[in-house]
Protein backbone atom coordinates (compact mmCIF):
# COMPACT_ATOMS: atom_id res chain seq x y z
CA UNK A 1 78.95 98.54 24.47
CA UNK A 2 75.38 99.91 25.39
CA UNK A 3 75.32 103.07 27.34
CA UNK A 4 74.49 101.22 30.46
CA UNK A 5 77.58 99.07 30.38
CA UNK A 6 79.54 101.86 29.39
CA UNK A 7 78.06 103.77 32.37
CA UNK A 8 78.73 100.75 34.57
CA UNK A 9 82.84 101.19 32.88
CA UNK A 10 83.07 104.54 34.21
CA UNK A 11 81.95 103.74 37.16
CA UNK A 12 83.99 100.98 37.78
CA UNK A 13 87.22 103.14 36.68
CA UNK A 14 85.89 106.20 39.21
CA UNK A 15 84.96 108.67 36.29
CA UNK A 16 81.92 110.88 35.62
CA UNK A 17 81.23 112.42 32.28
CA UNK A 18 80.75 115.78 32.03
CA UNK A 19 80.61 118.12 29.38
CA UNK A 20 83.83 119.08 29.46
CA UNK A 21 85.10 115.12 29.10
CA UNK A 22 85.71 113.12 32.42
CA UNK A 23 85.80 113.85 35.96
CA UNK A 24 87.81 111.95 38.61
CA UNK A 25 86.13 110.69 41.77
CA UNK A 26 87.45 110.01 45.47
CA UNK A 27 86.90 106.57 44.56
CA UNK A 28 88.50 106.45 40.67
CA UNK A 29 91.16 108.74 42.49
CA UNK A 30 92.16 105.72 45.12
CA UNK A 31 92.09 102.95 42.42
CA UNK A 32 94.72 105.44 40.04
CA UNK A 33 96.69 105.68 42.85
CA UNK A 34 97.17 102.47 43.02
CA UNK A 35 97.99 101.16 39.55
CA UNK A 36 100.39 103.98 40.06
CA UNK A 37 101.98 102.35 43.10
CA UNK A 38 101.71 99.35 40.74
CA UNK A 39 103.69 101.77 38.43
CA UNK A 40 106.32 102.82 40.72
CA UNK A 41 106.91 99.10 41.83
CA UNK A 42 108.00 98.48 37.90
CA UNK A 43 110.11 101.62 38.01
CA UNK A 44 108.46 104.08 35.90
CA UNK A 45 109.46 107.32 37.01
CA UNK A 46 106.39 109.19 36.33
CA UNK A 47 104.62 107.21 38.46
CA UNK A 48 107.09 107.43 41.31
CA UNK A 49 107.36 111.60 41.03
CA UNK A 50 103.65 111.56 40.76
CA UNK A 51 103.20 109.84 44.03
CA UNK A 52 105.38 111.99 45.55
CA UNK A 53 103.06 114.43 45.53
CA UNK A 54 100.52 114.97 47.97
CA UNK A 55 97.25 113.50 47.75
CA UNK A 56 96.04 117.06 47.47
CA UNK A 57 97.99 118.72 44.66
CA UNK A 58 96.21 118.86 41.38
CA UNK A 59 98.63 117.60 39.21
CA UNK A 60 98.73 114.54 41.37
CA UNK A 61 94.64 114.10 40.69
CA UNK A 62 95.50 115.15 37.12
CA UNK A 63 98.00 112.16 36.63
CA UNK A 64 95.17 109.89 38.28
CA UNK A 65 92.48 111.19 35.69
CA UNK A 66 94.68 110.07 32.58
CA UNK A 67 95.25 107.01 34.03
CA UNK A 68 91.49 106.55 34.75
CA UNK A 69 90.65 107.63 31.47
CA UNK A 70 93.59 105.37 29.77
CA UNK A 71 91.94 101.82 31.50
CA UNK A 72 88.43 103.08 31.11
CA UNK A 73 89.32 103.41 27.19
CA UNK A 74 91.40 100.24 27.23
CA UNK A 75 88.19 98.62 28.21
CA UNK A 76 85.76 100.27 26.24
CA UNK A 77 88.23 99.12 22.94
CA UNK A 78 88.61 95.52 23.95
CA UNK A 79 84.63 95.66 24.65
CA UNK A 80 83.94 96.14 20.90
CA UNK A 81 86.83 93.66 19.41
């Protein structure tokens, strides 16, 4: 994956890279939240606590960042198979 595709990943997922690892957007926050709902639907409990949250609480965006970071890295592995 050349950087610009991997740029054009965390885009696409709603992440930034910082120095201290990745940071969540508005827009990576909205697309977590729904895989979560996506989640929920399939029962996963996590997923369904998590959304009870409000869309302001940090461990809510927190939950949202790993799962950002989890299909951004999914996609960044199955780029170099």
């Amino acid at each position: 994956m050349s950087t610009e595709e991997r740029q054009e990943a965390l885009s696409r997922h709603g992440l930034v890279e910082t120095e201290d690892g990745f940071e969540l957007t508005l827009a990576g926050f909205r697309k977590a939240s729904r895989r979560a709902l996506d989640f929920r639907k399939q029962g996963d409990p996590e997923a369904a606590r998590m959304l009870a949250l409000g869309p302001s609480d940090p461990l809510r965006w927190e939950y949202a960042r790993c799962l950002a970071i989890d299909s951004f890295t999914a996609e960044v592995h199955q780029s170099r198979i």
